[in-house]
PDB file of N, CA and C in Angstrom:
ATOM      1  N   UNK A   1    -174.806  43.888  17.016  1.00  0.00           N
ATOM      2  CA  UNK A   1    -175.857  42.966  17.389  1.00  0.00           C
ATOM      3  C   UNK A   1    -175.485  41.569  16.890  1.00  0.00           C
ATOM      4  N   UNK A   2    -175.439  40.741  17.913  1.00  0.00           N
ATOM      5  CA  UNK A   2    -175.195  39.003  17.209  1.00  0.00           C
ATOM      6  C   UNK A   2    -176.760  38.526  16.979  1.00  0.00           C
ATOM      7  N   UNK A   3    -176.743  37.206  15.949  1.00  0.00           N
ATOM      8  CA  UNK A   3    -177.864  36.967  14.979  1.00  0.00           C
ATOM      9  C   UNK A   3    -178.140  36.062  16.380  1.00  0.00           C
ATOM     10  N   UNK A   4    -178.851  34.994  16.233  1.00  0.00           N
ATOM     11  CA  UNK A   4    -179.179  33.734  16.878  1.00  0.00           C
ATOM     12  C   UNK A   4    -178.094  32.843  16.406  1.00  0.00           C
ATOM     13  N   UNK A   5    -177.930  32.810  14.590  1.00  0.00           N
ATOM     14  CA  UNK A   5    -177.499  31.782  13.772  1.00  0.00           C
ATOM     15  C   UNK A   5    -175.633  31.876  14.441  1.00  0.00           C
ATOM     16  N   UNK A   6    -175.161  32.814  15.008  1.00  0.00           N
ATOM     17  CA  UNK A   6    -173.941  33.746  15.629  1.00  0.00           C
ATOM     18  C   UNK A   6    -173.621  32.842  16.696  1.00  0.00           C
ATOM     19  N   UNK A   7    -174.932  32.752  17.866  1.00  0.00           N
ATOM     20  CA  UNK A   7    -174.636  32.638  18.656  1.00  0.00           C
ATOM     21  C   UNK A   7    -174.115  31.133  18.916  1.00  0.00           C
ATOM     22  N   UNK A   8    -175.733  30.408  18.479  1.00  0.00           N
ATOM     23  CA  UNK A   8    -175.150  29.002  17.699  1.00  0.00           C
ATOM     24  C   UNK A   8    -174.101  28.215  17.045  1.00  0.00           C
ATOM     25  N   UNK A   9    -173.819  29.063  16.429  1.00  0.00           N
ATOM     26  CA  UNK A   9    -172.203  28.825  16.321  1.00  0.00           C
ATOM     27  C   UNK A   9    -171.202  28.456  17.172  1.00  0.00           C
ATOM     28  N   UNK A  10    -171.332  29.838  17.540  1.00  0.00           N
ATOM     29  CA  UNK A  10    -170.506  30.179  18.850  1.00  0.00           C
ATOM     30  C   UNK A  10    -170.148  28.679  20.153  1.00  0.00           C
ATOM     31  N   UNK A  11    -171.640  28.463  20.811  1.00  0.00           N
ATOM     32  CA  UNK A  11    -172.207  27.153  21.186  1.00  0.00           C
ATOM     33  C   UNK A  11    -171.572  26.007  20.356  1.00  0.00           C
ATOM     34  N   UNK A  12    -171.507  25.689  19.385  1.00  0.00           N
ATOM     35  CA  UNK A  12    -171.025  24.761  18.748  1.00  0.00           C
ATOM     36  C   UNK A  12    -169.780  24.494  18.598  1.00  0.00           C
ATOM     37  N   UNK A  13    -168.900  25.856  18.706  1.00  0.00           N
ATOM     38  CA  UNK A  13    -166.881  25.583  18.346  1.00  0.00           C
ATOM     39  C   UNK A  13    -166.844  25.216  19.916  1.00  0.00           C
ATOM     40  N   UNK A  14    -168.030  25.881  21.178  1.00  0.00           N
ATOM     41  CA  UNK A  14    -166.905  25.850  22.662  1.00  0.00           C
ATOM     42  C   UNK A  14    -167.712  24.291  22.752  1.00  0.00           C
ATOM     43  N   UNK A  15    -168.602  23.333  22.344  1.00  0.00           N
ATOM     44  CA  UNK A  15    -168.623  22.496  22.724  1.00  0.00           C
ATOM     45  C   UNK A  15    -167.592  21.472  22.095  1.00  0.00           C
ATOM     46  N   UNK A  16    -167.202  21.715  20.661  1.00  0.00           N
ATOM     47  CA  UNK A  16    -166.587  20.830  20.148  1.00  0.00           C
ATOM     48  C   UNK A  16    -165.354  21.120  20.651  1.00  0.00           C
ATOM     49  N   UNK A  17    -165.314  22.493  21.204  1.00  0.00           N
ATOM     50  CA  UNK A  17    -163.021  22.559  21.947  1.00  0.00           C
ATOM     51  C   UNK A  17    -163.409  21.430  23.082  1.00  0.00           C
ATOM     52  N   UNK A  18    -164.667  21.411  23.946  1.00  0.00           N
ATOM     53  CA  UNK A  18    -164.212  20.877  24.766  1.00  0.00           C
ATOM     54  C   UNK A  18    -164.019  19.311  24.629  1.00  0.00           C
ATOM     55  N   UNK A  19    -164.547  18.838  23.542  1.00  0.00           N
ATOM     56  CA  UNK A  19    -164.888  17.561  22.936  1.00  0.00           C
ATOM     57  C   UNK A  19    -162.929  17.434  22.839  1.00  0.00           C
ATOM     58  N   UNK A  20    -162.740  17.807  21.575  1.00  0.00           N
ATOM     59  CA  UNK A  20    -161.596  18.237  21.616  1.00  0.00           C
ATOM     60  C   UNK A  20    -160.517  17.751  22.888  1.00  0.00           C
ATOM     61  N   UNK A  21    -160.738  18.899  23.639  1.00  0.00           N
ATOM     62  CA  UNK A  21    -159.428  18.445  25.289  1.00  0.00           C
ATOM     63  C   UNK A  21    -159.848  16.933  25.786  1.00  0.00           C
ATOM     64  N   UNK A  22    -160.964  16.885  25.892  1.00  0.00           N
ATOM     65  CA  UNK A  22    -161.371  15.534  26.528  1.00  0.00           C
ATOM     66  C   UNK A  22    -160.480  14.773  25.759  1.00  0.00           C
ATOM     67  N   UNK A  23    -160.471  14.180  24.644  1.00  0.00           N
ATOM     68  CA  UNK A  23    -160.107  13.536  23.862  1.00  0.00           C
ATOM     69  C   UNK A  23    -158.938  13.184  23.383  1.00  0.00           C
ATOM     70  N   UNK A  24    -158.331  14.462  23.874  1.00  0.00           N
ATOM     71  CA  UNK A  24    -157.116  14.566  23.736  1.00  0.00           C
ATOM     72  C   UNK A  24    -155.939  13.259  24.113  1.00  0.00           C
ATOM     73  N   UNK A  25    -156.255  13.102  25.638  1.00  0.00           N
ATOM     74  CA  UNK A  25    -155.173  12.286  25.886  1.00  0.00           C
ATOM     75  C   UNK A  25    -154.958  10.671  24.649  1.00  0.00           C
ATOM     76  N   UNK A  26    -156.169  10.693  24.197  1.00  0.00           N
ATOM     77  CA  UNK A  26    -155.972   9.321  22.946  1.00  0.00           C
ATOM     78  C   UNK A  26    -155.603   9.703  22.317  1.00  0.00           C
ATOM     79  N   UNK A  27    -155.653  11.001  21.768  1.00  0.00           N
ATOM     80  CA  UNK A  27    -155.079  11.467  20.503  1.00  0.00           C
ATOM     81  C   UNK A  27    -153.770  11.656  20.485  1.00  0.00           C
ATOM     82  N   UNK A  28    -153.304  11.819  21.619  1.00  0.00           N
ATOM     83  CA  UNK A  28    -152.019  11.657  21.592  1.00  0.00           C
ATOM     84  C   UNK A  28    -151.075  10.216  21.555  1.00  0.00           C
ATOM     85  N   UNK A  29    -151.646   9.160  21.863  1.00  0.00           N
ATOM     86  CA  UNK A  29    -151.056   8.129  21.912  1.00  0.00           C
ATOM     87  C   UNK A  29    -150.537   7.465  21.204  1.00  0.00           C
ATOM     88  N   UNK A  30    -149.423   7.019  21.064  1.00  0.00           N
ATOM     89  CA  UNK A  30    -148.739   5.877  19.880  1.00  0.00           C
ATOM     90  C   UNK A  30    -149.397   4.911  19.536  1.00  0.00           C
ATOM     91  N   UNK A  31    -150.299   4.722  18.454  1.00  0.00           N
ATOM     92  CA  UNK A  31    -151.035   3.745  18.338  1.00  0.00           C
ATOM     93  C   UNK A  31    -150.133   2.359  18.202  1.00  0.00           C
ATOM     94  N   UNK A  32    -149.106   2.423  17.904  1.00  0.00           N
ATOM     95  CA  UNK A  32    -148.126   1.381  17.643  1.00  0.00           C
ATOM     96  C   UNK A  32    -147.146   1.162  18.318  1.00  0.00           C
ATOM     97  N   UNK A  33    -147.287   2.022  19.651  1.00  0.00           N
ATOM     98  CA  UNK A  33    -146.359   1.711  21.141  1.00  0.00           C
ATOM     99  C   UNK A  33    -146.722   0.011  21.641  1.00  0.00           C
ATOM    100  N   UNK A  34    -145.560  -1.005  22.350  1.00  0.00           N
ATOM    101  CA  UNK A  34    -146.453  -2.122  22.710  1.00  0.00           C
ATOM    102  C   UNK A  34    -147.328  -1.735  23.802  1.00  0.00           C
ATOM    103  N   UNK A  35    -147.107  -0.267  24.666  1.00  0.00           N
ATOM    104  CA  UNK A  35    -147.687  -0.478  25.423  1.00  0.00           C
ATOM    105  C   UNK A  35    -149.737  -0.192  25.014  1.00  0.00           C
ATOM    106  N   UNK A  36    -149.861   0.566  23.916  1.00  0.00           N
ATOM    107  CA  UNK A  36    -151.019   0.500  23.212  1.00  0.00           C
ATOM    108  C   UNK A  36    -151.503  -0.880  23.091  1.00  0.00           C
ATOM    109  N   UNK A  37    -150.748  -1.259  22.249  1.00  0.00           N
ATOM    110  CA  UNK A  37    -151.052  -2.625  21.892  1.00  0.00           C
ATOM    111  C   UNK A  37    -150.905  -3.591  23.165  1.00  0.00           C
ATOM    112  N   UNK A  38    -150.584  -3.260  24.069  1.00  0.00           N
ATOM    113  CA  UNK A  38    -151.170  -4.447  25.295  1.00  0.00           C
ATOM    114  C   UNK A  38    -152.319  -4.348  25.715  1.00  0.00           C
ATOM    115  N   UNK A  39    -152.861  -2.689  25.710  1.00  0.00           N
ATOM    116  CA  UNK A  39    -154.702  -2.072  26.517  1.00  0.00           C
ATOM    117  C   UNK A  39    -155.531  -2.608  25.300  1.00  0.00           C
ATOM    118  N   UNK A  40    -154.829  -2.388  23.938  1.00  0.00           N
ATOM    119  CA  UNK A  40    -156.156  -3.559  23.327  1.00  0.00           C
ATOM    120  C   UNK A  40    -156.087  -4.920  23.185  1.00  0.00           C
ATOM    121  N   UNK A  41    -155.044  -5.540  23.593  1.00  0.00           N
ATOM    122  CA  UNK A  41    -155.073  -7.187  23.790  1.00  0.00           C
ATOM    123  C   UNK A  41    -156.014  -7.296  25.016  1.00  0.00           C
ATOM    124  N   UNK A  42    -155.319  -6.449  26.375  1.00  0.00           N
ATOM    125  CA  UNK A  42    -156.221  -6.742  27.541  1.00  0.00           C
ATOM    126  C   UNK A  42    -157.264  -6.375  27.616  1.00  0.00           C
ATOM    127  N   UNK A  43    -158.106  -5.209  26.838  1.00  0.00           N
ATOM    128  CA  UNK A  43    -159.777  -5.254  26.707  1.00  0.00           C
ATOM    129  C   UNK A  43    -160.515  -6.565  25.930  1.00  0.00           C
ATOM    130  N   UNK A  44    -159.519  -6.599  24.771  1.00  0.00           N
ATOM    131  CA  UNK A  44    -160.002  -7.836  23.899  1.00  0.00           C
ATOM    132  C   UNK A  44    -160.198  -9.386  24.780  1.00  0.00           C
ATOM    133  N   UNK A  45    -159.391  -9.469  25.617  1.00  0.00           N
ATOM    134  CA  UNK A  45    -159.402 -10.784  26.414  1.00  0.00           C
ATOM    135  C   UNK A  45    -160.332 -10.592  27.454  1.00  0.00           C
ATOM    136  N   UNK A  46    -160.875  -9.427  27.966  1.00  0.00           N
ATOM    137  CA  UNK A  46    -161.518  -9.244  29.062  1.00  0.00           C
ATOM    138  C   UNK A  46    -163.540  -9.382  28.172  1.00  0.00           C
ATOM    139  N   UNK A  47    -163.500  -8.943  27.228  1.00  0.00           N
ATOM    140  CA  UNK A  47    -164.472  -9.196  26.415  1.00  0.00           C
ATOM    141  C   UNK A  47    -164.972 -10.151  25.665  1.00  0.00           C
ATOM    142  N   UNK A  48    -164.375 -10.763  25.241  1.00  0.00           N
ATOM    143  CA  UNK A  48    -163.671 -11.974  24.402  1.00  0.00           C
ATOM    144  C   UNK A  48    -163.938 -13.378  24.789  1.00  0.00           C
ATOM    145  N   UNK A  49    -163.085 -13.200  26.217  1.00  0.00           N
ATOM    146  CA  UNK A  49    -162.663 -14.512  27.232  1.00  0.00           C
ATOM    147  C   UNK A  49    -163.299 -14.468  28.008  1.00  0.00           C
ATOM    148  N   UNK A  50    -163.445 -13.339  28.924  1.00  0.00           N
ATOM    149  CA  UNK A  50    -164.305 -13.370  30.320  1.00  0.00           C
ATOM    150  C   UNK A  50    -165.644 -12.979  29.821  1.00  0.00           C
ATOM    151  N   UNK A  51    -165.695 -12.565  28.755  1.00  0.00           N
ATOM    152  CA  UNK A  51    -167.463 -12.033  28.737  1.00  0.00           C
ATOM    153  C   UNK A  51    -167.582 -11.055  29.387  1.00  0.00           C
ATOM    154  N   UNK A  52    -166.441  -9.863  29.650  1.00  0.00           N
ATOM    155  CA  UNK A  52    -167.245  -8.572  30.835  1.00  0.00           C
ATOM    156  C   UNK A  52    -168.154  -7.733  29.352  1.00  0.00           C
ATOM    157  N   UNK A  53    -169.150  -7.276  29.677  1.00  0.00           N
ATOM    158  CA  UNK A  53    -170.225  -6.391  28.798  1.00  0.00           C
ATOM    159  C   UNK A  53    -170.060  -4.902  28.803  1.00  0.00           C
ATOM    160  N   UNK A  54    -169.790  -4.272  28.129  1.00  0.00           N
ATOM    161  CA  UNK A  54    -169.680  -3.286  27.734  1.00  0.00           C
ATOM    162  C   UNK A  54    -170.636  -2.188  26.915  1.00  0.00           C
ATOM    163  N   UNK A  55    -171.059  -1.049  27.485  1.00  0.00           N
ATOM    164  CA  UNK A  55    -172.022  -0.301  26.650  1.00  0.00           C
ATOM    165  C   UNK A  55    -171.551   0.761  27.253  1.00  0.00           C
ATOM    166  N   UNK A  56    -172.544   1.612  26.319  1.00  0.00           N
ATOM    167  CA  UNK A  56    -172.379   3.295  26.116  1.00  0.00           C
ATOM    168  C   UNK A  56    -172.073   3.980  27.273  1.00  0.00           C
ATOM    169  N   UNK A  57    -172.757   3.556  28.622  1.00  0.00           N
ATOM    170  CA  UNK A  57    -172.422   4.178  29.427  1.00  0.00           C
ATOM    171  C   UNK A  57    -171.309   2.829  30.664  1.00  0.00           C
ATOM    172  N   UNK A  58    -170.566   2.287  29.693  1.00  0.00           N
ATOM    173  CA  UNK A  58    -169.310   1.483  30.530  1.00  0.00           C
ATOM    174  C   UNK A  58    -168.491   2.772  30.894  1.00  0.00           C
ATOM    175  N   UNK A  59    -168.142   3.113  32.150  1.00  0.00           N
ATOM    176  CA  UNK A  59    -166.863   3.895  32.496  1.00  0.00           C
ATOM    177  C   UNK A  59    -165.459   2.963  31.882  1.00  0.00           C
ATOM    178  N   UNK A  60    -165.380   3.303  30.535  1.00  0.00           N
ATOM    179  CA  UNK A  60    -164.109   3.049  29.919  1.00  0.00           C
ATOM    180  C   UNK A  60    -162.598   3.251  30.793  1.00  0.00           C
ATOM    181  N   UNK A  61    -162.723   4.707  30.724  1.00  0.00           N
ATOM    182  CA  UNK A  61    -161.158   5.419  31.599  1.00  0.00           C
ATOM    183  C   UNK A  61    -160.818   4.873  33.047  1.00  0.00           C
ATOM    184  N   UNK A  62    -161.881   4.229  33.722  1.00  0.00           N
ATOM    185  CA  UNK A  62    -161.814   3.789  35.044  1.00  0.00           C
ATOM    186  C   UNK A  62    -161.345   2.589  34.811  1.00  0.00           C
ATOM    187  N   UNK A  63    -162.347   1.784  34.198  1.00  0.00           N
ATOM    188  CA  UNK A  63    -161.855   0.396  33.475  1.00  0.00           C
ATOM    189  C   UNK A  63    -160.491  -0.054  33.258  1.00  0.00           C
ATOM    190  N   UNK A  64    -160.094   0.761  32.372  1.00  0.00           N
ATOM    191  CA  UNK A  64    -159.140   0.489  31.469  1.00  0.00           C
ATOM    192  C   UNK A  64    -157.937   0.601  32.571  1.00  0.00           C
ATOM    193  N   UNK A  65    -157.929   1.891  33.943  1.00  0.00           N
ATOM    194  CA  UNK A  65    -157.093   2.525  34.352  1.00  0.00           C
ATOM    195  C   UNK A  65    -156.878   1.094  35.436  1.00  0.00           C
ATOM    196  N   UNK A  66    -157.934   0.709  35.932  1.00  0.00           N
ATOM    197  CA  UNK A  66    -158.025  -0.876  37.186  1.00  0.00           C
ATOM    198  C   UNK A  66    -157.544  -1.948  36.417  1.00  0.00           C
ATOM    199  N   UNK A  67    -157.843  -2.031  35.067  1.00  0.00           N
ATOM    200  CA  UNK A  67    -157.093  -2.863  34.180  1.00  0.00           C
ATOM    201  C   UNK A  67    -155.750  -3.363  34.406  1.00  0.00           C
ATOM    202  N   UNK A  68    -155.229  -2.230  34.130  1.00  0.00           N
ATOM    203  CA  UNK A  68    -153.592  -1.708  34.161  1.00  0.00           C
ATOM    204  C   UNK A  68    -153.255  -2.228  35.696  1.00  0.00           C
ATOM    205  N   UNK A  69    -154.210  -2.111  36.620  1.00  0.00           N
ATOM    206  CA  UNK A  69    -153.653  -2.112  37.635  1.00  0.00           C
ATOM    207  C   UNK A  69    -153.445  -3.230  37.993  1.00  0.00           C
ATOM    208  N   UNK A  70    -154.290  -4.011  37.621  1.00  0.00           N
ATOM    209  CA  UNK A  70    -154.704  -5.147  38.362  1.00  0.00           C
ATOM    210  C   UNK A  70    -153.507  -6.576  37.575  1.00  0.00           C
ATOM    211  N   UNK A  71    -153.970  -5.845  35.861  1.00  0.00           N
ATOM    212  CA  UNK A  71    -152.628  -7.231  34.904  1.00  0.00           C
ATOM    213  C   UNK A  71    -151.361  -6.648  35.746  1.00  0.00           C
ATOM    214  N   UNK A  72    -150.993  -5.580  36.520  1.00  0.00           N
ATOM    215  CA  UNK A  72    -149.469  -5.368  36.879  1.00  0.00           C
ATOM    216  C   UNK A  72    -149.218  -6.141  37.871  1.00  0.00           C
ATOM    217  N   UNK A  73    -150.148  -5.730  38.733  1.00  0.00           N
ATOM    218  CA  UNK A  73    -150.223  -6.377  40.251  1.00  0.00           C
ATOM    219  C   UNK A  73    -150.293  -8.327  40.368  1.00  0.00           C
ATOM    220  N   UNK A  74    -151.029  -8.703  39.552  1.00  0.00           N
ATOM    221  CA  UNK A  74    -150.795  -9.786  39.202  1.00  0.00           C
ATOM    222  C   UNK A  74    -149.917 -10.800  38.502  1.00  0.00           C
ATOM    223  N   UNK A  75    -149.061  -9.686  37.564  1.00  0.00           N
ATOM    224  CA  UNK A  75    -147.981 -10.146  36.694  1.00  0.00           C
ATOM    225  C   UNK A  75    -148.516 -11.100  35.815  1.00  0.00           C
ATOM    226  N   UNK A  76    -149.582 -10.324  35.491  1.00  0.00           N
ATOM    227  CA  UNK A  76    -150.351 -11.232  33.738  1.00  0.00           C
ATOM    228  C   UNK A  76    -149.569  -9.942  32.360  1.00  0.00           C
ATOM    229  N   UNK A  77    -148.941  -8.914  33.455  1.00  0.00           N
ATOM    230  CA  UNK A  77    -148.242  -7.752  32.310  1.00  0.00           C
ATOM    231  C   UNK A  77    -147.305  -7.619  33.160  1.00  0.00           C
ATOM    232  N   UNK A  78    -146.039  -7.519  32.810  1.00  0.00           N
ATOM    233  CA  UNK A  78    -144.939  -7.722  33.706  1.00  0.00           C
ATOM    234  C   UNK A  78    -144.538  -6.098  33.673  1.00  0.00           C
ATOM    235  N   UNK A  79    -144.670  -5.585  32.784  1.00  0.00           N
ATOM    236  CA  UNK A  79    -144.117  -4.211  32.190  1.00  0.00           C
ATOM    237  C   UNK A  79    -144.843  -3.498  31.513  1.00  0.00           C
ATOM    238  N   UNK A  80    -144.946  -1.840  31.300  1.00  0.00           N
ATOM    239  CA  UNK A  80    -145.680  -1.430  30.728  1.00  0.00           C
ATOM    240  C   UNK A  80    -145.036   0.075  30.683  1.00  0.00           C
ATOM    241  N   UNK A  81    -144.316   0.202  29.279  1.00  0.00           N
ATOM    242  CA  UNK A  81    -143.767   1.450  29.328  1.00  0.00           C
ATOM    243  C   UNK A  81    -144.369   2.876  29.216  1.00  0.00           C
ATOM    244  N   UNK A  82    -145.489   3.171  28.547  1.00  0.00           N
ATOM    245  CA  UNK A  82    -146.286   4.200  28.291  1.00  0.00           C
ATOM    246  C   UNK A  82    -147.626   3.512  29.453  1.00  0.00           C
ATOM    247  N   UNK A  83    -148.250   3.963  30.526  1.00  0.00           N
ATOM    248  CA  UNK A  83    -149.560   3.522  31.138  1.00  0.00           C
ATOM    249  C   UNK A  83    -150.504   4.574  30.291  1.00  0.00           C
ATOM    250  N   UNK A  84    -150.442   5.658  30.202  1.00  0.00           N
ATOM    251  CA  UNK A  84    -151.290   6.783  29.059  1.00  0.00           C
ATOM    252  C   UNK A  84    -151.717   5.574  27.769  1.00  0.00           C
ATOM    253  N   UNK A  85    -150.350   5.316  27.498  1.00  0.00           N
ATOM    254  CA  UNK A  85    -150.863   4.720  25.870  1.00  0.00           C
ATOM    255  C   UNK A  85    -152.010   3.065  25.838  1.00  0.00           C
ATOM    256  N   UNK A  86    -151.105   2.750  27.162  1.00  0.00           N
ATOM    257  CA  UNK A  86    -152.294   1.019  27.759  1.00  0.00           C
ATOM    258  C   UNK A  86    -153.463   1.475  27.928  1.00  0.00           C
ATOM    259  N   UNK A  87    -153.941   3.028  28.557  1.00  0.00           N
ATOM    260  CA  UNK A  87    -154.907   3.253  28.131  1.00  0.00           C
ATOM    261  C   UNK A  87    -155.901   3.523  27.041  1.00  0.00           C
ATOM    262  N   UNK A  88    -155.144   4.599  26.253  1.00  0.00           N
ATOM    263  CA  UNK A  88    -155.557   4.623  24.974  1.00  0.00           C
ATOM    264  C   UNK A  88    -156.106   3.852  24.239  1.00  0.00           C
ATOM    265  N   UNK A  89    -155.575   2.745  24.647  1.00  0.00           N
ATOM    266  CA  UNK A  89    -155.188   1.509  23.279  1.00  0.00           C
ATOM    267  C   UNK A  89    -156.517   0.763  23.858  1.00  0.00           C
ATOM    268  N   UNK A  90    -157.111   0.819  25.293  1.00  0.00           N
ATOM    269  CA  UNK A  90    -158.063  -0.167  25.641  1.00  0.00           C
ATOM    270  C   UNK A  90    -158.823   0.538  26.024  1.00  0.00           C
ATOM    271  N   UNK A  91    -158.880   1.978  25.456  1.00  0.00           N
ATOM    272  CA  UNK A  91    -160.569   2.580  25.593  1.00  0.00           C
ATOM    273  C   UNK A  91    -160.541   2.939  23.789  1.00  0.00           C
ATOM    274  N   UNK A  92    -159.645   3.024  23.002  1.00  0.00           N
ATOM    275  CA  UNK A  92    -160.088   3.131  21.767  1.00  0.00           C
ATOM    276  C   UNK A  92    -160.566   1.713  21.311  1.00  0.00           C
ATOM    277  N   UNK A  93    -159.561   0.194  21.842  1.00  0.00           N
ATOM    278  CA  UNK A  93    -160.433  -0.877  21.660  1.00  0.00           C
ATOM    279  C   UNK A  93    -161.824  -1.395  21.927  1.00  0.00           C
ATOM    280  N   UNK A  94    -161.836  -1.240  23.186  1.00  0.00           N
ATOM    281  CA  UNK A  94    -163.294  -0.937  23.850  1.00  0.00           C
ATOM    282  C   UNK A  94    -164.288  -0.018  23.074  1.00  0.00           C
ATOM    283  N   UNK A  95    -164.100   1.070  22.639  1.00  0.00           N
ATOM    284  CA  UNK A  95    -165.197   1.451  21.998  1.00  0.00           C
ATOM    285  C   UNK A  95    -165.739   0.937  20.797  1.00  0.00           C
ATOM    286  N   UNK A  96    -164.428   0.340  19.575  1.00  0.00           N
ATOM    287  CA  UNK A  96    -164.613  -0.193  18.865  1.00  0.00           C
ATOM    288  C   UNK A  96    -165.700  -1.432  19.065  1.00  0.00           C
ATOM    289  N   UNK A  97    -165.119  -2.037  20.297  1.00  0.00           N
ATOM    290  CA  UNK A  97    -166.359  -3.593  20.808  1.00  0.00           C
ATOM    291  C   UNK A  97    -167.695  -2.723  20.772  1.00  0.00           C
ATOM    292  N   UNK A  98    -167.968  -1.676  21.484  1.00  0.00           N
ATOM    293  CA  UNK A  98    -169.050  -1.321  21.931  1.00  0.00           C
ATOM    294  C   UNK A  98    -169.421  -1.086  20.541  1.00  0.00           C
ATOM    295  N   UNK A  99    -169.546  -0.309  19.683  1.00  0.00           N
ATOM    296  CA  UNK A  99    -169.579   0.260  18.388  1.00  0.00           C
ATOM    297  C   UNK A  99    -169.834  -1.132  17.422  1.00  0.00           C
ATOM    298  N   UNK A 100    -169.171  -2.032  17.467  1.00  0.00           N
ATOM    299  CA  UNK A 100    -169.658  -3.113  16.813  1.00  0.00           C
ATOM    300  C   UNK A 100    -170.408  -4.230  16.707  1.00  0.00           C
ATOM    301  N   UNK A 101    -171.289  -3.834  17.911  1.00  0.00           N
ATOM    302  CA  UNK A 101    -172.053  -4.905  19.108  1.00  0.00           C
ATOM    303  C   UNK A 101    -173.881  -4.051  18.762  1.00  0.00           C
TER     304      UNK A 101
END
């Protein structure tokens, strides 16, 4: 027989695995790749400089991903060796803005 207190548990490790995978792809990232360090220069300037606003429910990963697209396409980023890590770097920056706001 499982308790309630069992099951709860239970509920609690499969929400945090999935917390977990989600999360994953930042966790993997070189925080000290340049290409990291360009997704938080380019959130920082997009916040910063342009004033775009950011909150809890900003689609970060979309953001960050049109970001990339758009400094390439324009050649405001000429290069970008890791695109995973340009992300990383400007949705872990980005949250930080949001988080400190």
């Amino acid at each position: 027989m499982t308790s309630v207190g069992q099951k709860s548990g239970a509920g609690l490790a499969a929400a945090v695995s999935v917390v977990a995978v989600l999360l994953a792809p930042a966790a993997n990232a070189d925080g000290q790749s340049p290409s990291y360090l360009q997704g938080k220069q380019a959130i920082d300037e997009q916040v910063l400089n342009l004033h775009v606003q950011l909150g809890d429910t900003f689609g970060l990963d979309r953001y960050c991903k049109t970001l990339l697209q758009n400094a390439l396409r324009t050649g405001q980023i000429l290069k970008v060796d890791s695109p995973s890590d340009f992300v990383a770097g400007c949705q872990d920056e980005g949250r930080a803005l949001v988080a400190s706001h």
